[in-house]
PDB file of N, CA and C in Angstrom:
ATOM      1  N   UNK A   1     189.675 154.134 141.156  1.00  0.00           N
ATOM      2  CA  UNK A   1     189.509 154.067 142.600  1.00  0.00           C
ATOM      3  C   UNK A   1     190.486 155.050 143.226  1.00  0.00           C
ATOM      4  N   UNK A   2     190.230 155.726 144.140  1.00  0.00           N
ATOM      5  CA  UNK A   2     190.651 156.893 144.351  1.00  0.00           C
ATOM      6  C   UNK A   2     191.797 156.288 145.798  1.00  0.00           C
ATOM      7  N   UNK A   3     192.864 156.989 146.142  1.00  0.00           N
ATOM      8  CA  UNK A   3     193.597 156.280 147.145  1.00  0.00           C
ATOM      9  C   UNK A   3     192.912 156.145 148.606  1.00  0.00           C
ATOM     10  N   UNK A   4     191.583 157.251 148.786  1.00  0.00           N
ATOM     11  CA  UNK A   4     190.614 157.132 150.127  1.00  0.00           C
ATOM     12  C   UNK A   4     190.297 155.702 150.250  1.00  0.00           C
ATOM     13  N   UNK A   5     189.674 155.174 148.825  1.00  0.00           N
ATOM     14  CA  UNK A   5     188.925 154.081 148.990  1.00  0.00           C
ATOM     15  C   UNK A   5     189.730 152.743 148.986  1.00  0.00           C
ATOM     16  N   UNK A   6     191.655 152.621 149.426  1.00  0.00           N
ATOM     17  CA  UNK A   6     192.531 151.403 148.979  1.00  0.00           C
ATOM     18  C   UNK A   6     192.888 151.857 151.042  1.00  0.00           C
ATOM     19  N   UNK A   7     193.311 150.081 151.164  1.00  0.00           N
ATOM     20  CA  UNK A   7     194.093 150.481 152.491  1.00  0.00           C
ATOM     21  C   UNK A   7     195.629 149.932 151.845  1.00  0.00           C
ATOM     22  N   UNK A   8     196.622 149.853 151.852  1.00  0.00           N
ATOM     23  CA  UNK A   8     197.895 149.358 151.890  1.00  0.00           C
ATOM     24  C   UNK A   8     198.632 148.470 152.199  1.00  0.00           C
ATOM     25  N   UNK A   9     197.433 148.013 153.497  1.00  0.00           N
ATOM     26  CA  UNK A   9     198.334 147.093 154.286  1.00  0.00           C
ATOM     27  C   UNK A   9     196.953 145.475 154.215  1.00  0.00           C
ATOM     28  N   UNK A  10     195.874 146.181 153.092  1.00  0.00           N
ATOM     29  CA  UNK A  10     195.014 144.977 152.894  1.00  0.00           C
ATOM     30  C   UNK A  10     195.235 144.013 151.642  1.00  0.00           C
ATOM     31  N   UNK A  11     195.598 142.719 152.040  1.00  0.00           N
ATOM     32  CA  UNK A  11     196.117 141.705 150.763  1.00  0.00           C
ATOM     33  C   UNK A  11     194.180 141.900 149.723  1.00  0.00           C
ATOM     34  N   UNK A  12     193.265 141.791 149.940  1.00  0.00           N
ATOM     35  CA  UNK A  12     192.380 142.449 148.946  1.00  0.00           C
ATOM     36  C   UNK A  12     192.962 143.732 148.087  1.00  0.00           C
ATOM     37  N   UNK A  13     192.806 144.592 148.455  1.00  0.00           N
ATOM     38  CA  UNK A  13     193.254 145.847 147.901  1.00  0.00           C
ATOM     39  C   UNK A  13     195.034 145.797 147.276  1.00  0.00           C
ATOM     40  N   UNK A  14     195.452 145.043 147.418  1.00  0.00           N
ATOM     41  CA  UNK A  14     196.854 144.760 146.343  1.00  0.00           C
ATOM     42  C   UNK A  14     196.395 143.766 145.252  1.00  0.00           C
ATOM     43  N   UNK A  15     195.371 143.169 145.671  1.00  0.00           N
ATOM     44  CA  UNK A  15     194.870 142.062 144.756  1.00  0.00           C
ATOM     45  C   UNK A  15     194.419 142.969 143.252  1.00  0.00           C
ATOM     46  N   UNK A  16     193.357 144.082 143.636  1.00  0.00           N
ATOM     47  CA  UNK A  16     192.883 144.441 143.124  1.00  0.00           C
ATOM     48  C   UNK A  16     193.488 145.384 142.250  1.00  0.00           C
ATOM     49  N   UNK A  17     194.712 146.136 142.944  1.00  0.00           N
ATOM     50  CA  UNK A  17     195.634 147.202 142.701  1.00  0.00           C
ATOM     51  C   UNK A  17     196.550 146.430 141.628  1.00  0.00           C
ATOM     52  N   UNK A  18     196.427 145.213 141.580  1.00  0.00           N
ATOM     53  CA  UNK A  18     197.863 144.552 140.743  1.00  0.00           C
ATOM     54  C   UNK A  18     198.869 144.338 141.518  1.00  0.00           C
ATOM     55  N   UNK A  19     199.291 144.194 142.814  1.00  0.00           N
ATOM     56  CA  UNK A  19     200.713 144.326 143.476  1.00  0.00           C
ATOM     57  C   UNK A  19     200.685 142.729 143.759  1.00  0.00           C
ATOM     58  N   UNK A  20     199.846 141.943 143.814  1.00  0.00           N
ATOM     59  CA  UNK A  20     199.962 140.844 144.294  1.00  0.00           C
ATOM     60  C   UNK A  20     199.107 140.046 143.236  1.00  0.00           C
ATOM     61  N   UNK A  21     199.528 139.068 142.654  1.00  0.00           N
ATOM     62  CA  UNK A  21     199.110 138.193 140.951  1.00  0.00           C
ATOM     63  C   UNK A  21     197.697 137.433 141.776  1.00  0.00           C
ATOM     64  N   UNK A  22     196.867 137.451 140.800  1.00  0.00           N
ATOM     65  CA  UNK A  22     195.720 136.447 141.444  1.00  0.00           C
ATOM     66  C   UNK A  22     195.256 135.776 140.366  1.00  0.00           C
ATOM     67  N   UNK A  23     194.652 134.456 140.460  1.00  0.00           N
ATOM     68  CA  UNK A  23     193.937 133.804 138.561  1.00  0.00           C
ATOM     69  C   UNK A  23     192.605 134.788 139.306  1.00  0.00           C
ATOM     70  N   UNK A  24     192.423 135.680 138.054  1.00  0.00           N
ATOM     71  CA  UNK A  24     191.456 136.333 137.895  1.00  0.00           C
ATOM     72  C   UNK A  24     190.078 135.982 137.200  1.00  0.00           C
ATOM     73  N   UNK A  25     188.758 135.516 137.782  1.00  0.00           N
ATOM     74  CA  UNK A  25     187.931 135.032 137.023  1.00  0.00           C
ATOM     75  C   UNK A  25     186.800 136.026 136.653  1.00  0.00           C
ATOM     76  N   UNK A  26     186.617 136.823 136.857  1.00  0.00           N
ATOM     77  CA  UNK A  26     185.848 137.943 136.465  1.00  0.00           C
ATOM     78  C   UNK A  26     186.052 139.440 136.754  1.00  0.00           C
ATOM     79  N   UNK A  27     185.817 140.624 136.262  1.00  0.00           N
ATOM     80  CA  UNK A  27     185.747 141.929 136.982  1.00  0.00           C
ATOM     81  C   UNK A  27     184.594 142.152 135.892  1.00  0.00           C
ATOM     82  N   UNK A  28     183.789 143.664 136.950  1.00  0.00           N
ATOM     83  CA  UNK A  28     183.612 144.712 136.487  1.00  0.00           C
ATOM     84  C   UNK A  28     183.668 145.887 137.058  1.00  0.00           C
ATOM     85  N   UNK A  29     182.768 146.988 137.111  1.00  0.00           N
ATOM     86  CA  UNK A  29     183.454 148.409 137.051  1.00  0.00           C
ATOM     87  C   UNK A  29     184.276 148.605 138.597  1.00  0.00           C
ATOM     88  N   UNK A  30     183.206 147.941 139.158  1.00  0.00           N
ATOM     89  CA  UNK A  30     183.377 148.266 140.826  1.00  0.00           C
ATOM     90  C   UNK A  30     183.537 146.832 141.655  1.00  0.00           C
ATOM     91  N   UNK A  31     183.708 145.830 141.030  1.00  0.00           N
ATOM     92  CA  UNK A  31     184.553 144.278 141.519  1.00  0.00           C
ATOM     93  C   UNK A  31     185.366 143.609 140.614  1.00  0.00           C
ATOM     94  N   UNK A  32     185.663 142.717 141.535  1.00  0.00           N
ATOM     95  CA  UNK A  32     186.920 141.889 141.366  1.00  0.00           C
ATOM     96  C   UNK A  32     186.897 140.197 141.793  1.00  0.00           C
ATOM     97  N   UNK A  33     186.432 139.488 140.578  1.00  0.00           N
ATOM     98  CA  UNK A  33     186.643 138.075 141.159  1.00  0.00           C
ATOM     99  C   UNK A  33     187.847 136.944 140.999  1.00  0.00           C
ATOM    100  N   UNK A  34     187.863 136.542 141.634  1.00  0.00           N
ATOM    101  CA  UNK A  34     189.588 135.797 141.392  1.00  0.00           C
ATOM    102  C   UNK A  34     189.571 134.460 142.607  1.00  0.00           C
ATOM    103  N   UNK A  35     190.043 133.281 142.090  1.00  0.00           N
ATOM    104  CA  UNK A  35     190.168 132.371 142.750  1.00  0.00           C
ATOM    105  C   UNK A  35     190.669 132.197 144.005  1.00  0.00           C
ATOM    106  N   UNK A  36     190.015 131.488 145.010  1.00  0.00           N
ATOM    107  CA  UNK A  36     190.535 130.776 146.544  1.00  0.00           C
ATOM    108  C   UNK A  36     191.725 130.024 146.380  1.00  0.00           C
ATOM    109  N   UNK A  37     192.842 130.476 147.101  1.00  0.00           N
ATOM    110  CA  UNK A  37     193.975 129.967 146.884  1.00  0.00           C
ATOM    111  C   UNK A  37     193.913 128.716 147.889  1.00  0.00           C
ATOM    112  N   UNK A  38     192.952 128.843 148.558  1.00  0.00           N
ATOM    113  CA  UNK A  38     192.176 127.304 149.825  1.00  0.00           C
ATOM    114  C   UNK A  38     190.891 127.089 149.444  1.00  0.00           C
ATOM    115  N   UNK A  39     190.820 126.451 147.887  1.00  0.00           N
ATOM    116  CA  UNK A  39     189.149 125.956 147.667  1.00  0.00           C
ATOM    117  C   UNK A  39     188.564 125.027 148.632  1.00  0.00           C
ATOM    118  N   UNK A  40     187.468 125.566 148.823  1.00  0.00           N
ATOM    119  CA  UNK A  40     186.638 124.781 149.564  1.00  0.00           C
ATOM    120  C   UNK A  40     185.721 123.288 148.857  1.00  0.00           C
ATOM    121  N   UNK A  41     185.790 124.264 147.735  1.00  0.00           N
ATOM    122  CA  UNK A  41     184.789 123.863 146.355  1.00  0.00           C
ATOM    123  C   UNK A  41     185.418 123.248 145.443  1.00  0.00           C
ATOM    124  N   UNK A  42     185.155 122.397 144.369  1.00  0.00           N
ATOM    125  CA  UNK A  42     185.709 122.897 142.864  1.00  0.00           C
ATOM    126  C   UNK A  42     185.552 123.740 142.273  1.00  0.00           C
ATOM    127  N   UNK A  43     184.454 124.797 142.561  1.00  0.00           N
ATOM    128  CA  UNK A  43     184.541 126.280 142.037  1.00  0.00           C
ATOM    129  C   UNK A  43     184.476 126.981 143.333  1.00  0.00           C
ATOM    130  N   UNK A  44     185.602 127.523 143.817  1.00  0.00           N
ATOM    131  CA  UNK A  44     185.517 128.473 144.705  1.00  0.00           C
ATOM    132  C   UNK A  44     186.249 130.130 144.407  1.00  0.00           C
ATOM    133  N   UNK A  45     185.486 131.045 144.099  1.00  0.00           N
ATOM    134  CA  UNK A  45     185.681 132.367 143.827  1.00  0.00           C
ATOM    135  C   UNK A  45     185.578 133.400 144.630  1.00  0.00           C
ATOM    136  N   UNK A  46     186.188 133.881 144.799  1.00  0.00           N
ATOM    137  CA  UNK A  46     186.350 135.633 145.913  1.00  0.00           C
ATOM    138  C   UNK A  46     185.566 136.583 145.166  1.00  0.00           C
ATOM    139  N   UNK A  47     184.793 137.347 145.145  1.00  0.00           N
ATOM    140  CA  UNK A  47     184.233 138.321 144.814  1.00  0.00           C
ATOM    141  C   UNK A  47     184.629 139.412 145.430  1.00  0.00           C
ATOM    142  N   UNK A  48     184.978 140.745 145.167  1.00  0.00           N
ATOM    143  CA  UNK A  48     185.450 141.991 146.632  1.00  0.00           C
ATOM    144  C   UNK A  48     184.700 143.096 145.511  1.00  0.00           C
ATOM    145  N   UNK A  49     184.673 144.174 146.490  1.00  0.00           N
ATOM    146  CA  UNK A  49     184.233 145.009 145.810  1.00  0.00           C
ATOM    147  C   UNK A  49     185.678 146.045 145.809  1.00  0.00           C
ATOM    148  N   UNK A  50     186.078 146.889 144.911  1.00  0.00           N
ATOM    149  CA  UNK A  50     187.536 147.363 144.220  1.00  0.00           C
ATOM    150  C   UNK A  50     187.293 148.477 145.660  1.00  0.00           C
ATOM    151  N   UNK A  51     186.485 149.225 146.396  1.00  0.00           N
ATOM    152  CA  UNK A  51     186.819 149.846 147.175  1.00  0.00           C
ATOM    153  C   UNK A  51     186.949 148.804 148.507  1.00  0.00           C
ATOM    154  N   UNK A  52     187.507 149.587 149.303  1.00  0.00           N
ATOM    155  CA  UNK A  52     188.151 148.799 150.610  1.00  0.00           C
ATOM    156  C   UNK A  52     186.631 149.416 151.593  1.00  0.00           C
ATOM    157  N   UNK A  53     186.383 148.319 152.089  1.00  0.00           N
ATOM    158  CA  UNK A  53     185.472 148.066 153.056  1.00  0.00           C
ATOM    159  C   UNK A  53     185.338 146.987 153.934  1.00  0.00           C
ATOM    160  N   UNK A  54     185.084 146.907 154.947  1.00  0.00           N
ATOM    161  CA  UNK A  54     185.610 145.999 156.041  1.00  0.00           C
ATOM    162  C   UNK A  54     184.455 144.618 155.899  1.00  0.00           C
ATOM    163  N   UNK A  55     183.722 145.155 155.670  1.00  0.00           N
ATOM    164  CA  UNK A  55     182.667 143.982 155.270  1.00  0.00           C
ATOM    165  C   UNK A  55     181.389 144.163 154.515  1.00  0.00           C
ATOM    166  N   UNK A  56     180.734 143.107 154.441  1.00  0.00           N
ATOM    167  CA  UNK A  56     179.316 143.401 153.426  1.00  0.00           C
ATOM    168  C   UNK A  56     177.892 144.148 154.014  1.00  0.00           C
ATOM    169  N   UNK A  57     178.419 144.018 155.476  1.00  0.00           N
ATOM    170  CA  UNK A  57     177.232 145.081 156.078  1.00  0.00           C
ATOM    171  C   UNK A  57     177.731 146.685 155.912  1.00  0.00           C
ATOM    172  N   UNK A  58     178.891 147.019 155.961  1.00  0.00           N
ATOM    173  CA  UNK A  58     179.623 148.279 155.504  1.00  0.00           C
ATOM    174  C   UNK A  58     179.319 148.668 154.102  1.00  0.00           C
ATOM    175  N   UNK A  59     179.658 147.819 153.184  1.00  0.00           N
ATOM    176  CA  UNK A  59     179.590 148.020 151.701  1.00  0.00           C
ATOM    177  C   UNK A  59     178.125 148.380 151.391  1.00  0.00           C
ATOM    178  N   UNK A  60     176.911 147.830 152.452  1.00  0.00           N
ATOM    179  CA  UNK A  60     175.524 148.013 152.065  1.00  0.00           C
ATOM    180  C   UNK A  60     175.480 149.310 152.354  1.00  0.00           C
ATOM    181  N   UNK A  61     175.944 149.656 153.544  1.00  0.00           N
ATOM    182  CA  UNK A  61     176.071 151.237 154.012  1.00  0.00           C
ATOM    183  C   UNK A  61     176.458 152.368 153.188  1.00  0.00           C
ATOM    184  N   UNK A  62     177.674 151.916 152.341  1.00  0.00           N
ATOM    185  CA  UNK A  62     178.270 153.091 152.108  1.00  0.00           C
ATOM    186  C   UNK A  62     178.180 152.951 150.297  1.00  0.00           C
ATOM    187  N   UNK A  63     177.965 151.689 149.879  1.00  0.00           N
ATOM    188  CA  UNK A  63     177.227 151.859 148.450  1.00  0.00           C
ATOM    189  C   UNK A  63     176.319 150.579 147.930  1.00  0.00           C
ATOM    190  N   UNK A  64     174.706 150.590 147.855  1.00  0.00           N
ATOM    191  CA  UNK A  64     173.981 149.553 147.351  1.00  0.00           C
ATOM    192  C   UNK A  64     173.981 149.187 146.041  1.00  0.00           C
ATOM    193  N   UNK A  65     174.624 149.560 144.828  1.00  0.00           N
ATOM    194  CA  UNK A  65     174.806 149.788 143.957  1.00  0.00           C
ATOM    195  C   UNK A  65     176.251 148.684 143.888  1.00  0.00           C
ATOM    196  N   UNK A  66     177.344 149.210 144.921  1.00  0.00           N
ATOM    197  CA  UNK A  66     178.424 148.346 144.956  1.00  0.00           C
ATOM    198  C   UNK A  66     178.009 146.870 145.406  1.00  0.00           C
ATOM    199  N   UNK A  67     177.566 146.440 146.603  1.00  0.00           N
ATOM    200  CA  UNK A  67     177.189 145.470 147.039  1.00  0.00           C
ATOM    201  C   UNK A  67     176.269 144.951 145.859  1.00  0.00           C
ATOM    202  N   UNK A  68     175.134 145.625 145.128  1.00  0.00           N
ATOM    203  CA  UNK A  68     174.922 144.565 144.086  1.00  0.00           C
ATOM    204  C   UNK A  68     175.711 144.307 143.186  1.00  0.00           C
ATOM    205  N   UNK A  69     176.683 145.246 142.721  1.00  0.00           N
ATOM    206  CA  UNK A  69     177.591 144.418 141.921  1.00  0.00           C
ATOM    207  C   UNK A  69     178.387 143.131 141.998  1.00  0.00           C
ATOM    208  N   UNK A  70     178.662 143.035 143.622  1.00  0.00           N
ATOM    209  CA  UNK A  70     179.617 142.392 143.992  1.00  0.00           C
ATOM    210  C   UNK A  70     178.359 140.687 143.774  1.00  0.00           C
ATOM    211  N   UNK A  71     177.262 140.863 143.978  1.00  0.00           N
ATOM    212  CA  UNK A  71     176.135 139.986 143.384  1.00  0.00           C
ATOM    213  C   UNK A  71     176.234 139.385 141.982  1.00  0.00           C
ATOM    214  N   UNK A  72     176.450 140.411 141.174  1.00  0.00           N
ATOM    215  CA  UNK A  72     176.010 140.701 140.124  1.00  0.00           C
ATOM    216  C   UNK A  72     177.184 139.849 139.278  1.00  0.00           C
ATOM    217  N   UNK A  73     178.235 140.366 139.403  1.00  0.00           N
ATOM    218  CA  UNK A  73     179.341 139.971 138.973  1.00  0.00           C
ATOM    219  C   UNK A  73     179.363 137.989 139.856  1.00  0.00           C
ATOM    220  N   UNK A  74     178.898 137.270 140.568  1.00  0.00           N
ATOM    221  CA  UNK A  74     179.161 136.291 141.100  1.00  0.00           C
ATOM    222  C   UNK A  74     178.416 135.528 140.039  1.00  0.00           C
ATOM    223  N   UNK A  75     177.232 135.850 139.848  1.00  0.00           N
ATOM    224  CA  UNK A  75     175.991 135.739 139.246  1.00  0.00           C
ATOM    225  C   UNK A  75     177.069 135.324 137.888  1.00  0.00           C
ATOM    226  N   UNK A  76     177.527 135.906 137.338  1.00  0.00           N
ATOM    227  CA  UNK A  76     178.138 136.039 135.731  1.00  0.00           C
ATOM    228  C   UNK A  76     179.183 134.996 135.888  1.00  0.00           C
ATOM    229  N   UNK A  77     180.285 134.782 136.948  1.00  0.00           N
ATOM    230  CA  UNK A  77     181.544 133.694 136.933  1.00  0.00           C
ATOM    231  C   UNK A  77     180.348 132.295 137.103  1.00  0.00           C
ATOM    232  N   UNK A  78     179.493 132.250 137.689  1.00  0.00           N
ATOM    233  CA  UNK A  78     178.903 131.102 137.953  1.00  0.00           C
ATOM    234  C   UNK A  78     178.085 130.812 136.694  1.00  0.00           C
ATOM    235  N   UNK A  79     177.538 131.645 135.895  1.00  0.00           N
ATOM    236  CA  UNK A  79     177.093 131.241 134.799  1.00  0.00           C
ATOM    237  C   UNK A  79     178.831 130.557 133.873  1.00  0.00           C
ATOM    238  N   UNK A  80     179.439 131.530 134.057  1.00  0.00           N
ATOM    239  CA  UNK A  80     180.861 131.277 132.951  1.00  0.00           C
ATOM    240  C   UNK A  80     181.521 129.931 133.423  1.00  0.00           C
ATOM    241  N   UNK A  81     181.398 129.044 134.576  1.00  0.00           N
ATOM    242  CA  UNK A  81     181.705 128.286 135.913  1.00  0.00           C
ATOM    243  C   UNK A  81     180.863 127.007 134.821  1.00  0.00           C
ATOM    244  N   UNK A  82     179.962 127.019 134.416  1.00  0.00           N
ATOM    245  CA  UNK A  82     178.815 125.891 134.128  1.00  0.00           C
ATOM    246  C   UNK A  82     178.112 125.063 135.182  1.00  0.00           C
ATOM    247  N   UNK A  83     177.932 126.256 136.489  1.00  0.00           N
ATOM    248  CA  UNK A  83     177.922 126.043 137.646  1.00  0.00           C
ATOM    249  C   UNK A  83     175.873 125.074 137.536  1.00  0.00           C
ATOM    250  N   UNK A  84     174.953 125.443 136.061  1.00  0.00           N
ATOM    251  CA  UNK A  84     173.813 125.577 136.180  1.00  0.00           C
ATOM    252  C   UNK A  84     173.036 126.087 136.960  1.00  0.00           C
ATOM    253  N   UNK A  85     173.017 126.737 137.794  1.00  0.00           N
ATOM    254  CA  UNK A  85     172.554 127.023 138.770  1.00  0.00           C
ATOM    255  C   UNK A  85     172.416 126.967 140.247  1.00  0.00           C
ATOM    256  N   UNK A  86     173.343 125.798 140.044  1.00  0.00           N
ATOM    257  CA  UNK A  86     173.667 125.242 141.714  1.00  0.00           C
ATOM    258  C   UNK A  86     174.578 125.768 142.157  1.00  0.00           C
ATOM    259  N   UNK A  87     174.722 126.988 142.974  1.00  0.00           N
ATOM    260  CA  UNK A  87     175.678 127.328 143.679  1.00  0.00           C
ATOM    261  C   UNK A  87     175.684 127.952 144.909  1.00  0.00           C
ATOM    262  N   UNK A  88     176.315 128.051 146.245  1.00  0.00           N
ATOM    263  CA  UNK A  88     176.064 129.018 147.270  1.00  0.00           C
ATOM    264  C   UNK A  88     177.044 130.316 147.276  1.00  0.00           C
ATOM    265  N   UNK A  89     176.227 131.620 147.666  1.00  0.00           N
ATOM    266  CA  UNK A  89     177.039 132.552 148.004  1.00  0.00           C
ATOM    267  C   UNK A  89     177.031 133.157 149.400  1.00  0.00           C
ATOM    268  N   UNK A  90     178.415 133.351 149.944  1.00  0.00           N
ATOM    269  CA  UNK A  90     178.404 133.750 151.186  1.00  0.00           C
ATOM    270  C   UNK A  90     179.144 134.766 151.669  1.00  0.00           C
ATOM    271  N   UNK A  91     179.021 135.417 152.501  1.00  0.00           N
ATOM    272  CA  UNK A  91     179.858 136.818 153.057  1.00  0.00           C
ATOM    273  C   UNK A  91     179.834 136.215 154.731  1.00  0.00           C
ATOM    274  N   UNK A  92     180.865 136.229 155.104  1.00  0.00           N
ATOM    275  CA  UNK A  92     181.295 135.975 156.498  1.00  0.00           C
ATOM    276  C   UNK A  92     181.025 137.860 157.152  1.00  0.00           C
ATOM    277  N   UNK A  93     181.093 137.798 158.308  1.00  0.00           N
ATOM    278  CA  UNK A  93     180.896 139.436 158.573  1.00  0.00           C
ATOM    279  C   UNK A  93     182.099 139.030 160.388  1.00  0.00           C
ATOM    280  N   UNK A  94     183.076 138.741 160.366  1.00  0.00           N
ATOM    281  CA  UNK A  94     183.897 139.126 161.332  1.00  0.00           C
ATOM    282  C   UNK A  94     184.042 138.459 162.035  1.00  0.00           C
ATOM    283  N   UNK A  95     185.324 137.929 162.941  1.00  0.00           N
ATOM    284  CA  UNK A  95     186.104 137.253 162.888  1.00  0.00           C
ATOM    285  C   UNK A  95     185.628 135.773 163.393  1.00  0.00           C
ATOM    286  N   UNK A  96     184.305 136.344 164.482  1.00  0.00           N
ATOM    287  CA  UNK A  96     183.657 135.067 165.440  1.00  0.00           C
ATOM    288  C   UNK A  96     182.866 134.437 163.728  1.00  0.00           C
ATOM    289  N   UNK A  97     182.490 134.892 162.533  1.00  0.00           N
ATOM    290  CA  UNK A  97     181.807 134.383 161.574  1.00  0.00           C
ATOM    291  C   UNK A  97     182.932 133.555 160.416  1.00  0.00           C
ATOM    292  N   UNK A  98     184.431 133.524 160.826  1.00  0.00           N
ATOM    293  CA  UNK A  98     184.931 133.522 159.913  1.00  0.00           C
ATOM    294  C   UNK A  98     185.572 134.040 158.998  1.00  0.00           C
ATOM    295  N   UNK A  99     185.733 135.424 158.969  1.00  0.00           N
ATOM    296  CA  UNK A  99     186.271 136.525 158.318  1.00  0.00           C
ATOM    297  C   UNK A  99     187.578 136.623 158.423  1.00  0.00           C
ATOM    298  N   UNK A 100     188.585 136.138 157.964  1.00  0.00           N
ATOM    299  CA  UNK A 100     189.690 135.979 157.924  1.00  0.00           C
ATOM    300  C   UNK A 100     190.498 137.322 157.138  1.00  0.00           C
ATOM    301  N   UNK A 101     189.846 138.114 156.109  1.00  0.00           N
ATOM    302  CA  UNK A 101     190.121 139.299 155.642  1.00  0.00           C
ATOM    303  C   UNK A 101     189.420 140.265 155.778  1.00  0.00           C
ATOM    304  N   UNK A 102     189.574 141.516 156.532  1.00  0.00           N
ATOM    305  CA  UNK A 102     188.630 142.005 156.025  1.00  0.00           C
ATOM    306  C   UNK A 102     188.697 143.796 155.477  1.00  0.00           C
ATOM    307  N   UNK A 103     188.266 142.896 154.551  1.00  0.00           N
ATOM    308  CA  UNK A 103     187.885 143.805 153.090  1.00  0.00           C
ATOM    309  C   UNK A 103     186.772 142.719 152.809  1.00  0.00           C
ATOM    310  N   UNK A 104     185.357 143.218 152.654  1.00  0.00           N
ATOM    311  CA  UNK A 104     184.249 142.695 152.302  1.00  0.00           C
ATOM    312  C   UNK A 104     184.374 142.075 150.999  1.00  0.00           C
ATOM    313  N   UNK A 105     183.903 140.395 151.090  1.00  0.00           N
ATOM    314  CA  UNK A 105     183.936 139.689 150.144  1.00  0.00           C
ATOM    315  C   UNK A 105     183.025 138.589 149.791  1.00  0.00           C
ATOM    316  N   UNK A 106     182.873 138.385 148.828  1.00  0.00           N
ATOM    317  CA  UNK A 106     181.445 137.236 148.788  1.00  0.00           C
ATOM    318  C   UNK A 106     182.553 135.521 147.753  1.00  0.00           C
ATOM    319  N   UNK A 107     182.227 134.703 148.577  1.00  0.00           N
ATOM    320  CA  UNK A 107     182.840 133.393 147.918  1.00  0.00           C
ATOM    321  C   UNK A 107     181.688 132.842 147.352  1.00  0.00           C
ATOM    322  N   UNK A 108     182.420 132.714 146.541  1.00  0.00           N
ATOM    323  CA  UNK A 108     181.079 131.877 145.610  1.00  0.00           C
ATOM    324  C   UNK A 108     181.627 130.446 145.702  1.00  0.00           C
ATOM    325  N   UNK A 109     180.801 128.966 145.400  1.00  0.00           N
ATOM    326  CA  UNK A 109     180.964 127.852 145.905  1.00  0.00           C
ATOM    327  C   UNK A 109     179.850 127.163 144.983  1.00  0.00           C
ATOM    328  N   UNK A 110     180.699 126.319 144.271  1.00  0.00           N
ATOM    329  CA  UNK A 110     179.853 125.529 143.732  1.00  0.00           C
ATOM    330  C   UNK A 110     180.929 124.322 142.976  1.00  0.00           C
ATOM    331  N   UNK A 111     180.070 123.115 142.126  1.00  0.00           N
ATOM    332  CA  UNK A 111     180.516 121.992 141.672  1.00  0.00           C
ATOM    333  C   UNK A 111     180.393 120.774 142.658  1.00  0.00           C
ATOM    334  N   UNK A 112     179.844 120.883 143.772  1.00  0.00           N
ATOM    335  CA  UNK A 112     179.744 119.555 144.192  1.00  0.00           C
ATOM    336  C   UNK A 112     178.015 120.316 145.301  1.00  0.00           C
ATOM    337  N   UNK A 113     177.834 118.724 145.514  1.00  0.00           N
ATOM    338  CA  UNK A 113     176.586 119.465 146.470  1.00  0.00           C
ATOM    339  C   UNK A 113     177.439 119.815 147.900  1.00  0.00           C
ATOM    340  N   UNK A 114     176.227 121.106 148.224  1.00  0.00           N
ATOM    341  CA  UNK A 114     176.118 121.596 149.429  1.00  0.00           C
ATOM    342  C   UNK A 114     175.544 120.768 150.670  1.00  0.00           C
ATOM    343  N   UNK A 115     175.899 121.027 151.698  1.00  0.00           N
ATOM    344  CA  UNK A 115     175.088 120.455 152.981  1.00  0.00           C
ATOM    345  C   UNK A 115     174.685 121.282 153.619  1.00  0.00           C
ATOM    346  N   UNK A 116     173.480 121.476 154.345  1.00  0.00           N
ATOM    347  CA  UNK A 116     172.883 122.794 155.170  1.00  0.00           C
ATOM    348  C   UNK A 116     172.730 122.086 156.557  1.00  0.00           C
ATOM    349  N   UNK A 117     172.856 122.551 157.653  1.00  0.00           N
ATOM    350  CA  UNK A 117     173.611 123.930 157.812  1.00  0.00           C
ATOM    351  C   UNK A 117     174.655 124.099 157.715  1.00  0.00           C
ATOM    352  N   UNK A 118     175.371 125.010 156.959  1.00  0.00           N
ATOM    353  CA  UNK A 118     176.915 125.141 156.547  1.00  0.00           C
ATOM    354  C   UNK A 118     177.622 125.058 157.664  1.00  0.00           C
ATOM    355  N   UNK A 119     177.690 125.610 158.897  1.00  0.00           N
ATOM    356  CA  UNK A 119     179.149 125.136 159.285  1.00  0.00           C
ATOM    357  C   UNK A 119     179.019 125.724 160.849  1.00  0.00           C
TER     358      UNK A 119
END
């Protein structure tokens, strides 16, 4: 990851960089999954994608390839999770939605049932 694509002052992007320890539950080339230090869930996982992007409507913009990974890779902790299949994934998109970081991220959520409408 090239230093264009890190901001410095984003706790994602130290996550990812190594500067700040996380329980790490999955990566691949272009994400990074690692546990909610405020589970919501009994399985609650961060998904980010390793470049810095402000959110998941950005990340669709600027790589579809990344954004499915950041899928792709959720897809794999939730199989590794023994989640069976029951799980929700979500991307907040800014601040009135919840977005408390932003560097685009998908939580994955599962081990107990869901209630709709979420929240």
């Amino acid at each position: 990851m090239s230093a264009a694509t890190t901001d410095p002052d984003c706790l994602f992007c130290s996550i990812v960089a190594g500067r700040v320890p996380a329980d790490v539950a999955g990566e691949s080339e272009y994400s990074l999954a690692f546990r909610d230090v405020n589970p919501q869930a009994p399985t609650h996982v961060l998904v980010v994608p390793r470049r810095h992007v402000a959110n998941a409507g950005e990340l669709a913009e600027v790589s579809a390839d990344e954004l499915g990974d950041v899928v792709l890779l959720a897809r794999t902790v939730a199989e590794q999770e023994d989640l069976g299949g029951d799980y929700r994934l979500v991307f907040n998109t800014g601040e009135g939605a919840g977005q408390s970081v932003f560097h685009a991220h998908l939580h994955l959520l599962g081990g107990r049932s869901m209630k709709w409408p979420p929240g």
